[in-house]
Each structure stands twice: as structure tokens, then as C-alpha cells.
C-alpha atoms as a PDB file:
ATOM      1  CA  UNK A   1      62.577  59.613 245.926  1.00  0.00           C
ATOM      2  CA  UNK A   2      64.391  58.418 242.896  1.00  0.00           C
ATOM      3  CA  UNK A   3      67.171  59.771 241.164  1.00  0.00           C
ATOM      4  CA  UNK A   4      65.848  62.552 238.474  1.00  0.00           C
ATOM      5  CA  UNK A   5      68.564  61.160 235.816  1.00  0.00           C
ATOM      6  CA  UNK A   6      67.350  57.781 236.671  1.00  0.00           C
ATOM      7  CA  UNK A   7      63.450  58.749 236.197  1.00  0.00           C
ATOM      8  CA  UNK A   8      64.827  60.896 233.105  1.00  0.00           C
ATOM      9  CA  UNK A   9      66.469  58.146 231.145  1.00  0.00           C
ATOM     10  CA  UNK A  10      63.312  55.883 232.360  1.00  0.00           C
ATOM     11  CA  UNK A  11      61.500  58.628 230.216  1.00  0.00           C
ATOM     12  CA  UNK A  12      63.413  58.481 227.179  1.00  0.00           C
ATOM     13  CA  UNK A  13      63.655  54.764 227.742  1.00  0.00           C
ATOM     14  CA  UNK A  14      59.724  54.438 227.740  1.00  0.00           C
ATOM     15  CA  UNK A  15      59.488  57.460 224.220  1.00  0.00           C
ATOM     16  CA  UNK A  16      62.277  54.845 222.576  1.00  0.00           C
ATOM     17  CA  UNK A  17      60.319  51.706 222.924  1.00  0.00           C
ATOM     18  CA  UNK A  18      57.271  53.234 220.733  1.00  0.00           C
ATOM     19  CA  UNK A  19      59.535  54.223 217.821  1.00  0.00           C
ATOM     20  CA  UNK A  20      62.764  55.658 217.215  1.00  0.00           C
ATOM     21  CA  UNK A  21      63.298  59.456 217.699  1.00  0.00           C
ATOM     22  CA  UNK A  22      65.553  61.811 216.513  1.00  0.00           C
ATOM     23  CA  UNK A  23      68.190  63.441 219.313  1.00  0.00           C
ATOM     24  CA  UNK A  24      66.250  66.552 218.733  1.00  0.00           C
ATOM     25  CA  UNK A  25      62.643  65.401 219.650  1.00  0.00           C
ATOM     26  CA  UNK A  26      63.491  63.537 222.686  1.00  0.00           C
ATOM     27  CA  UNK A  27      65.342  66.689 223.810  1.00  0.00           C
ATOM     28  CA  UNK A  28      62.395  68.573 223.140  1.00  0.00           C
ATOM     29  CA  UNK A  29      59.808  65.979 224.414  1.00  0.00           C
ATOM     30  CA  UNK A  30      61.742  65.634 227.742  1.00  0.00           C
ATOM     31  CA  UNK A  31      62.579  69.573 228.110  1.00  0.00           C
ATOM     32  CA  UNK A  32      60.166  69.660 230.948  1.00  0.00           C
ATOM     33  CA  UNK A  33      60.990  67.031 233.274  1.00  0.00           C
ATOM     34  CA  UNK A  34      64.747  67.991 233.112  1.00  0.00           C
ATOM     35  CA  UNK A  35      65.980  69.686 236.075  1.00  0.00           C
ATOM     36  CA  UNK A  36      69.283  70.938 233.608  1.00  0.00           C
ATOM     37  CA  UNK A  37      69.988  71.317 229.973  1.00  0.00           C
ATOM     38  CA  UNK A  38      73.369  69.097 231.037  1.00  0.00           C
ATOM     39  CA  UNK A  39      71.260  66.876 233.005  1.00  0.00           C
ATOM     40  CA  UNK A  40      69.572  65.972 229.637  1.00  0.00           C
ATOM     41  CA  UNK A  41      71.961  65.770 227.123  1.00  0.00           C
ATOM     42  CA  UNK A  42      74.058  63.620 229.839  1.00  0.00           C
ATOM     43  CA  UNK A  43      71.114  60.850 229.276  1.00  0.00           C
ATOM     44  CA  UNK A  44      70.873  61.652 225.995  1.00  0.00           C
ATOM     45  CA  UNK A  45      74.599  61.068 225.210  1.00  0.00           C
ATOM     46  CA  UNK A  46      74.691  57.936 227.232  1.00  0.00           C
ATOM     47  CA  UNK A  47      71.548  56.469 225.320  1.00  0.00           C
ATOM     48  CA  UNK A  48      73.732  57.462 221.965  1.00  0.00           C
ATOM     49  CA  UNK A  49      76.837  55.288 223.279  1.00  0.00           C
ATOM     50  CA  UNK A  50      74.938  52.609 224.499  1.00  0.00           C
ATOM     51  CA  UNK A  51      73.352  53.310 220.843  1.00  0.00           C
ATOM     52  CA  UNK A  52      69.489  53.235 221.844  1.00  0.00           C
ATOM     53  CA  UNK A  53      68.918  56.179 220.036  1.00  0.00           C
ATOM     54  CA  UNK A  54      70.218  56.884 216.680  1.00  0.00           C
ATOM     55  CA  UNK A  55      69.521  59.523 214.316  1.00  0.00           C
ATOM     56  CA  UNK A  56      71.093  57.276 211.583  1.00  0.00           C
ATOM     57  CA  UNK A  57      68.817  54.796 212.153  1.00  0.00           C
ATOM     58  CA  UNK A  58      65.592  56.756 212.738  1.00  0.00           C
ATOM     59  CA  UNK A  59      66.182  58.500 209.629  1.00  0.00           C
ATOM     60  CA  UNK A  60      66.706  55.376 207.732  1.00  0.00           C
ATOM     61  CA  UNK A  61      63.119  54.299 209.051  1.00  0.00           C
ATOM     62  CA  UNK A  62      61.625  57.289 208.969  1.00  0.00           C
ATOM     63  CA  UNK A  63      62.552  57.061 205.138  1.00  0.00           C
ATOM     64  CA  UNK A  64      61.385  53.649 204.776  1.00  0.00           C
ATOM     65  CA  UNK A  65      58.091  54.128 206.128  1.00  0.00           C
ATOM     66  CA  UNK A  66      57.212  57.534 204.060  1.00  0.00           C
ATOM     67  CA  UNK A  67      59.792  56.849 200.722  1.00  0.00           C
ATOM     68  CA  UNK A  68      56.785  55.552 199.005  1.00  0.00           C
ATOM     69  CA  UNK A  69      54.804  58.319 198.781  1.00  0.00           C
ATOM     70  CA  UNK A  70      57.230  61.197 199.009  1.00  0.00           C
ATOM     71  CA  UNK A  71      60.054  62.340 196.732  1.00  0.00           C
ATOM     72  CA  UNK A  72      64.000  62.652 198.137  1.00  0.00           C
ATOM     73  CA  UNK A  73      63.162  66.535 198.308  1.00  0.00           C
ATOM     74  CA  UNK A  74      59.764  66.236 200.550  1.00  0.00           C
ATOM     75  CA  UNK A  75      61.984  63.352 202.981  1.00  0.00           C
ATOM     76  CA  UNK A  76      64.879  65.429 203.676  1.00  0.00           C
ATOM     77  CA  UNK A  77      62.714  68.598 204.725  1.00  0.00           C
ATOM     78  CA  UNK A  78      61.050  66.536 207.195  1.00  0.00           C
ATOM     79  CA  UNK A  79      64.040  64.841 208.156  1.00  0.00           C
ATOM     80  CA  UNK A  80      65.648  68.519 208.839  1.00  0.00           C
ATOM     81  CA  UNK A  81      62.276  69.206 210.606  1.00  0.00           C
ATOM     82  CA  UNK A  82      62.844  66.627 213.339  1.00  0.00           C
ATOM     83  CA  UNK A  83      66.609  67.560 213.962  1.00  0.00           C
ATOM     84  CA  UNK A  84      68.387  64.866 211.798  1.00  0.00           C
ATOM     85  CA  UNK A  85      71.937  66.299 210.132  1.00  0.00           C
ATOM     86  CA  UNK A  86      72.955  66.042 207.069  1.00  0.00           C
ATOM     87  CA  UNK A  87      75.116  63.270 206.676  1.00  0.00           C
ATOM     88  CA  UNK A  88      72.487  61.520 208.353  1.00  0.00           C
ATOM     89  CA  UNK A  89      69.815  62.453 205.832  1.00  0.00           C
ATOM     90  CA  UNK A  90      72.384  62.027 202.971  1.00  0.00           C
ATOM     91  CA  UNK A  91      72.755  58.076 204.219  1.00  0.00           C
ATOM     92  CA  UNK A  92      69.442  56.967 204.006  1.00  0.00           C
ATOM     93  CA  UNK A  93      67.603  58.812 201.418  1.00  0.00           C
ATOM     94  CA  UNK A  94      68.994  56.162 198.604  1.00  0.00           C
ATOM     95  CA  UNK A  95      67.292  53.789 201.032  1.00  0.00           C
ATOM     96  CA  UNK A  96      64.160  54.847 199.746  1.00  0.00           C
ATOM     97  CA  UNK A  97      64.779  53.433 196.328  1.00  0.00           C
ATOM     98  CA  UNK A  98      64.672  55.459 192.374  1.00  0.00           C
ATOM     99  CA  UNK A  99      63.135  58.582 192.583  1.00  0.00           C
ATOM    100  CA  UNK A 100      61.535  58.111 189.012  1.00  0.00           C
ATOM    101  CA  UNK A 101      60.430  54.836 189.876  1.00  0.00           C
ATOM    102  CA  UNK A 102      58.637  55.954 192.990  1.00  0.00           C
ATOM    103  CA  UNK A 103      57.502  58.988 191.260  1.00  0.00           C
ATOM    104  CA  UNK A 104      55.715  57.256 188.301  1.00  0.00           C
ATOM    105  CA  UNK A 105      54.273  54.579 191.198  1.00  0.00           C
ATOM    106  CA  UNK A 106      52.501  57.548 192.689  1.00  0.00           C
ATOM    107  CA  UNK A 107      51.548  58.829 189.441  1.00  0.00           C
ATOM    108  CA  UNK A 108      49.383  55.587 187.920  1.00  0.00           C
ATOM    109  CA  UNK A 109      47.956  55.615 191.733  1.00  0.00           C
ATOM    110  CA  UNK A 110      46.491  59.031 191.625  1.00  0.00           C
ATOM    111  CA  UNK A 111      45.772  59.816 188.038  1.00  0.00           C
ATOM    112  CA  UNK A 112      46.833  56.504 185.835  1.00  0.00           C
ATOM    113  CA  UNK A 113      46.342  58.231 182.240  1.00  0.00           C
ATOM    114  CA  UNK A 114      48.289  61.232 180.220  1.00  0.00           C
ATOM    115  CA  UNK A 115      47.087  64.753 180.855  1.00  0.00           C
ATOM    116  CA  UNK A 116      44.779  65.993 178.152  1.00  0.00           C
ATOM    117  CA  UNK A 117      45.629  69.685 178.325  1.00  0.00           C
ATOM    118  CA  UNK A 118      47.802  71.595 178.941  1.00  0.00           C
ATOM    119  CA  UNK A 119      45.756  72.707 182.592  1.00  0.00           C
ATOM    120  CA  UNK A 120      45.700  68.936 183.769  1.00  0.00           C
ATOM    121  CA  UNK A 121      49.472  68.620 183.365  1.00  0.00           C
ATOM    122  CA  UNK A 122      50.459  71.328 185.047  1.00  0.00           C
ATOM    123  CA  UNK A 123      48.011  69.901 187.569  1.00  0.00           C
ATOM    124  CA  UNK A 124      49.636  66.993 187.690  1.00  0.00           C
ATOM    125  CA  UNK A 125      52.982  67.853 187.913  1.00  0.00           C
ATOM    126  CA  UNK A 126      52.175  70.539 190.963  1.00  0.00           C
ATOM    127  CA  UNK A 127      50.923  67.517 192.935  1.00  0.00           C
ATOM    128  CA  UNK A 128      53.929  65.122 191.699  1.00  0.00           C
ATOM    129  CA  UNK A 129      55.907  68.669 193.289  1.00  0.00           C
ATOM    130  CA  UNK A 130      54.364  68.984 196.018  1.00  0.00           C
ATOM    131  CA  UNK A 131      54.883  65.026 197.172  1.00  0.00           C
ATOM    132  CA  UNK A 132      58.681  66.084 197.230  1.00  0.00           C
ATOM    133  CA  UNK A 133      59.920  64.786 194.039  1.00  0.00           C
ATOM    134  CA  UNK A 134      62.729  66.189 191.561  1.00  0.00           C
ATOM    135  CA  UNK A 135      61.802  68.346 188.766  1.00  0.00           C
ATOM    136  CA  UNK A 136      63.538  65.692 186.619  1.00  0.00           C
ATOM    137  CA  UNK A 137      61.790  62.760 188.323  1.00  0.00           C
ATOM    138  CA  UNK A 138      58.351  64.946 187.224  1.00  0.00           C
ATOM    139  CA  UNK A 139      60.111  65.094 183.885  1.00  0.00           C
ATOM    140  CA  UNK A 140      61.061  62.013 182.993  1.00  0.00           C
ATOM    141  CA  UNK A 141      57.290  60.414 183.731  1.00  0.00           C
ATOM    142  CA  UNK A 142      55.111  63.098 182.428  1.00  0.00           C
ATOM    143  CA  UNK A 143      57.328  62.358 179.305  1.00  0.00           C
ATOM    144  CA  UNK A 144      57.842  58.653 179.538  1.00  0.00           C
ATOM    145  CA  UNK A 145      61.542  58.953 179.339  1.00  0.00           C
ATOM    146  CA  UNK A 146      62.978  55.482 180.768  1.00  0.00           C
ATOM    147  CA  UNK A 147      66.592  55.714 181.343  1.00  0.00           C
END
């Protein structure tokens, strides 16, 4: 019967060759075929020295993959969502690129011409919220402020 650290970090090993995960979802992922909490963050900690698994780096791609459509705001929540710190998050977000540049990108995509009334801008800027971006991101397109 094999070693249950061995068939552990086997698991891990296989979740890591998909994508990258954050520390926190491969803990959670692999909760259940741990026979310890120690046991776990054991593999865990060896896959971080032997650096297969990097919150640093899966919050750099995570940021590259969604920075397009989603403001800094929107990003970091889901980077907090998934376990990734701070200084972590802090790193890659100006990965992503301008805020007001991806903001007015995602703007001409979904409505490509000034609001008419007063109803359709706040319409627009609610959606241009909701994607996650700053309030002066909003600002500075709905205006056509270029700084």
C-alpha cells in the first residue's frame, strides 16, 4: 500500500499540472484524502520550497487571464476569494495593465456610443461598477478625460 504523503503529494501533483492553484484551494481540494491537517500542509510546504505551487504566480495568471474584462477592484476580491494574501494580490494587479485603459476597452465593447440620458448613464456606469473598476476609472471614460 503506498505511502498516504506519497499518494497525497501525487494528488496535488496531478491538481498542479491543470493550472496553478492558490495554497488555499489545494488545501481545500485535498481536505479529504488527508489523513492530518499536518500531513497536508507538510506536502503543501514542500511543494512551496520546491516552488510548484505559488500563490505569487497563480495570482499573477489568474490576473492575466481575467484583467481584461475586470477592474483592479473585481480581481482582488476574487483573488481574496481563493486564499491569495495581500502582498500577493498587491504584486500582480499592475500586471493587468491601466485601469482606464481597460475600462474604456470594455466600454466601446459593450455599448460603443455616449449615454443619451441621464437613465442610460447611470446604466452604464453600474455595469462599468460592477466589472470591478474604480469610480475614477468610470469617471474618467464616461467623461473622456485622457490623462
Amino acid at each position: 500500500m503506498p505511502d498516504p504523503a506519497v499518494a497525497l503529494r501525487v494528488a496535488a501533483l496531478r491538481l498542479l499540472t491543470r493550472r496553478d492553484h492558490s495554497r488555499a484551494e489545494l488545501t481545500a481540494k485535498l481536505a479529504a484524502q488527508a489523513e492530518s491537517a499536518d500531513q497536508l500542509n507538510q506536502v503543501l510546504d514542500t511543494l512551496q520550497a520546491e516552488r510548484l505551487l505559488s500563490d505569487h504566480r497563480y495570482a499573477s495568471q489568474r490576473v492575466a487571464a481575467r484583467g481584461r474584462r475586470y477592474g483592479n477592484a473585481r480581481l482582488s476580491q476574487e483573488l481574496r476569494q481563493h486564499g491569495v494574501g495581500d502582498d500577493d494580490i498587491a504584486a500582480a494587479l499592475p500586471e493587468a495593465g491601466d485601469e482606464t485603459e481597460r475600462c474604456r476597452a470594455i466600454w466601446v465593447k459593450k455599448f460603443g456610443r455616449p449615454p443619451q440620458s441621464a437613465d442610460e448613464r447611470a446604466k452604464q456606469m453600474r455595469f462599468l461598477q460592477y466589472r470591478g473598476f474604480s469610480g475614477e476609472a468610470i469617471r474618467r471614460v464616461m467623461c473622456g478625460v485622457d490623462e
